[in-house]
Protein backbone atom coordinates (compact mmCIF):
# COMPACT_ATOMS: atom_id res chain seq x y z
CA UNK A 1 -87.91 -74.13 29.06
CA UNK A 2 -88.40 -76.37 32.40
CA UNK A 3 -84.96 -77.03 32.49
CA UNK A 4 -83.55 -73.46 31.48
CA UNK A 5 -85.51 -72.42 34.73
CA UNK A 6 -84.22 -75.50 36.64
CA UNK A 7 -80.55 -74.48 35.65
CA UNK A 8 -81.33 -70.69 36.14
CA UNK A 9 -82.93 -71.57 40.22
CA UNK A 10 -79.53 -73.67 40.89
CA UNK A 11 -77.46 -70.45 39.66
CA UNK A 12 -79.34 -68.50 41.81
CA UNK A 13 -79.39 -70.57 44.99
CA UNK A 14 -75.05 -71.01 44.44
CA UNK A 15 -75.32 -67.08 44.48
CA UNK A 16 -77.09 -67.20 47.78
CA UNK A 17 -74.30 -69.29 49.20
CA UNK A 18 -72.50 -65.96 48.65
CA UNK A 19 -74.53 -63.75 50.54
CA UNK A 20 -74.66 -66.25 53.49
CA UNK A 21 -71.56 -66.99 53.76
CA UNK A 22 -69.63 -63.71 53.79
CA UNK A 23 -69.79 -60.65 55.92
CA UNK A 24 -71.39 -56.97 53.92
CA UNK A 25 -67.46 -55.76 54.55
CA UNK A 26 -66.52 -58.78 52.23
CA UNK A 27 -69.14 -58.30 49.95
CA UNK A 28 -68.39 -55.08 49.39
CA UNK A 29 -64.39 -55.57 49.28
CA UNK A 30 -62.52 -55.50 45.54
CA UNK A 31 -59.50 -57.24 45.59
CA UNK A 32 -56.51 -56.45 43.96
CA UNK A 33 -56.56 -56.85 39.99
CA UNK A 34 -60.42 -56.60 40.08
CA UNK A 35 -62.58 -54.19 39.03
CA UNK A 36 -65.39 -55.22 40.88
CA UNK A 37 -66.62 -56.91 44.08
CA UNK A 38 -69.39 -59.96 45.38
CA UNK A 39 -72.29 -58.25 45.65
CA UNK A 40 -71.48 -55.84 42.46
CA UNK A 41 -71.58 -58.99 40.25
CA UNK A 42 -74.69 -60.33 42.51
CA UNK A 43 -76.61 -57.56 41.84
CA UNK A 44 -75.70 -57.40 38.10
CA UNK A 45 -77.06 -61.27 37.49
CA UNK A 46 -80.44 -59.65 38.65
CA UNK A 47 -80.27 -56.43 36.55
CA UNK A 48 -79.22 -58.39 33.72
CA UNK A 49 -81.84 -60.84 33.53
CA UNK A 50 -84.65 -58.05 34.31
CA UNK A 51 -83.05 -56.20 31.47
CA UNK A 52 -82.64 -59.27 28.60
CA UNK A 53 -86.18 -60.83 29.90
CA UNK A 54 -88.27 -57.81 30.62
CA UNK A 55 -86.90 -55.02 29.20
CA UNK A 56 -86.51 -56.08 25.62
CA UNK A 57 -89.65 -57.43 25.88
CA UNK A 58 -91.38 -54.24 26.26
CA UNK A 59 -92.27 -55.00 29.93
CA UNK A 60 -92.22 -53.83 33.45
CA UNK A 61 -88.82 -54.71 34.91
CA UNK A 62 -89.10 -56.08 39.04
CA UNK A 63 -86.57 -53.93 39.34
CA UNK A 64 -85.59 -50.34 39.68
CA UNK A 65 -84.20 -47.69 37.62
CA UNK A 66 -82.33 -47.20 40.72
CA UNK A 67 -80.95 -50.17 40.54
CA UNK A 68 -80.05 -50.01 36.73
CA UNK A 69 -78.12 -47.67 37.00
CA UNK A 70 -75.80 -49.14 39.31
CA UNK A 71 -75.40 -52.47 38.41
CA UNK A 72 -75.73 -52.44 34.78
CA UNK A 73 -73.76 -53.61 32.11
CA UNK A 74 -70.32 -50.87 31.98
CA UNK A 75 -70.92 -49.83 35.54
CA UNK A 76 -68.57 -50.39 38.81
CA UNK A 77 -68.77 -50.28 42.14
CA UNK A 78 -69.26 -46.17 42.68
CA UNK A 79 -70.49 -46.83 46.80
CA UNK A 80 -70.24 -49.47 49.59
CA UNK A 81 -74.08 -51.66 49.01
CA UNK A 82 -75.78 -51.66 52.46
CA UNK A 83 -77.54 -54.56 54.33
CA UNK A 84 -80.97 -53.48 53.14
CA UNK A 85 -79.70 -53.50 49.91
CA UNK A 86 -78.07 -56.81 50.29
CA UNK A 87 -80.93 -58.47 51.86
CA UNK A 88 -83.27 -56.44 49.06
CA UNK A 89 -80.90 -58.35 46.06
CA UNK A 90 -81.12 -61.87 48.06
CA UNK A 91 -84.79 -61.58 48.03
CA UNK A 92 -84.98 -60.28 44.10
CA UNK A 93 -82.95 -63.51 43.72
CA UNK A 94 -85.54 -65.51 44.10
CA UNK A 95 -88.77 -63.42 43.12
CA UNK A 96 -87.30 -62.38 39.93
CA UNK A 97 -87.07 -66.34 38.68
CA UNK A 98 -89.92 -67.34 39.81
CA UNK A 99 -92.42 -64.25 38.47
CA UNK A 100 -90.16 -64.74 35.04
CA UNK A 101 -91.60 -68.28 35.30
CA UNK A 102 -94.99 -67.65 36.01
CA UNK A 103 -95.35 -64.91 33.50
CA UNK A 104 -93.46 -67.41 30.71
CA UNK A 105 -95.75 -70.37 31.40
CA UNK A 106 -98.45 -67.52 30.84
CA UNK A 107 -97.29 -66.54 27.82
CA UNK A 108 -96.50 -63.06 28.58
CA UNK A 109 -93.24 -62.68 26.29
CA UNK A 110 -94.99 -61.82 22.81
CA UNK A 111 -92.54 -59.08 21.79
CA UNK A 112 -88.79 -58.93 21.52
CA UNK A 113 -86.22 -56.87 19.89
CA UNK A 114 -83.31 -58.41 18.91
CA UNK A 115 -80.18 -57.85 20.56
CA UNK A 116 -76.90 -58.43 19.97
CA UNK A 117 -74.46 -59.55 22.84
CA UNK A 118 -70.77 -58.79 23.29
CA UNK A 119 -69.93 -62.06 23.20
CA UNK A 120 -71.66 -62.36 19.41
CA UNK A 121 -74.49 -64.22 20.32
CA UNK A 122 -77.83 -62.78 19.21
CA UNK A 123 -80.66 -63.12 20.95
CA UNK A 124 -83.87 -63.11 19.34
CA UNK A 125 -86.50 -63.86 21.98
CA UNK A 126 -87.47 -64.59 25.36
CA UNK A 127 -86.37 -67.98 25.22
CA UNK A 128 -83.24 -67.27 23.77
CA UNK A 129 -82.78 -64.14 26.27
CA UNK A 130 -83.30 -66.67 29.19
CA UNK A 131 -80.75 -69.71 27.93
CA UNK A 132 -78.15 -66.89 27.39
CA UNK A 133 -78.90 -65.20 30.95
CA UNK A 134 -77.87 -68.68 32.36
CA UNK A 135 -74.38 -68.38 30.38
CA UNK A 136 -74.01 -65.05 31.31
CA UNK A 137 -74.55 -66.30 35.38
CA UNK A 138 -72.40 -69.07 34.97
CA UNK A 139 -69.85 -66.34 33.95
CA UNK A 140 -70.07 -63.97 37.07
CA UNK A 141 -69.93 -66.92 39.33
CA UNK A 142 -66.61 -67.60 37.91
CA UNK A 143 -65.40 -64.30 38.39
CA UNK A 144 -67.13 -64.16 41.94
CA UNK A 145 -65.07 -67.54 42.60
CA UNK A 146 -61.67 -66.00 41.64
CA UNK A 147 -63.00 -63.05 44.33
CA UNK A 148 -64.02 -65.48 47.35
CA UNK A 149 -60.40 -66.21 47.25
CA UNK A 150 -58.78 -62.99 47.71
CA UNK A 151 -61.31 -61.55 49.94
């Protein structure tokens, strides 16, 4: 698992390139042909992984219902993300990973129910939730990619 969290911190620190480098108008912008903008997708990495780590665990998410709700799996962009919100989802970036970490090497993840992706991959455990989460990054920071260029 060393190197799913090795893989999952250098997702996370190319997804804080975002957030540094563009302005909270440009996060917030959806181009043309999207359905969705930067910090929409940002924010969904982080509810994802709280929800396919934590959650089906049977465990406190870091995160809040709040949060859920608008940056879940289904969900778009329904109002423009402020800088405290920004600046809260750059921090959860980082905290999330390395709590998930700490709590892993400390064997926290005993339960799991299984869950079946949309992309037909099911996961079965915390181990498996965490090696799919970094597939399921990888994919938004494509999409955030084709974004960056129209924004």
């Amino acid at each position: 698992m060393e190197h799913t969290f090795r893989i999952t911190k250098a997702s996370r620190n190319i997804i804080k390139d975002f957030l540094d480098k563009y302005t909270l108008e440009q996060l917030n912008t959806i181009p043309e042909g999207f359905k969705n903008n930067l910090i929409w997708n940002i924010a969904h990495i982080v509810v994802v992984q709280q929800m396919l780590v934590y959650k089906l665990s049977g465990l406190p998410m870091m995160i809040s219902d709040d949060m859920v709700e608008k940056f879940k799996k289904g969900e778009k962009p329904e109002h423009i993300v402020t800088q405290a919100e920004v600046d809260e989802i750059k921090t959860l970036l980082g905290t999330t990973i390395e709590k998930t970490e700490i709590d892993y090497n400390n064997k926290v993840f005993k339960n799991y129910l299984e869950y079946p992706t949309s992309t037909g991959f099911v996961i079965k455990n915390a181990d498996d939730a965490m090696a799919f989460n970094y597939f399921h990054e990888g994919l938004h920071i494509g999409i955030m990619m084709g974004i960056r260029k129209l924004i």
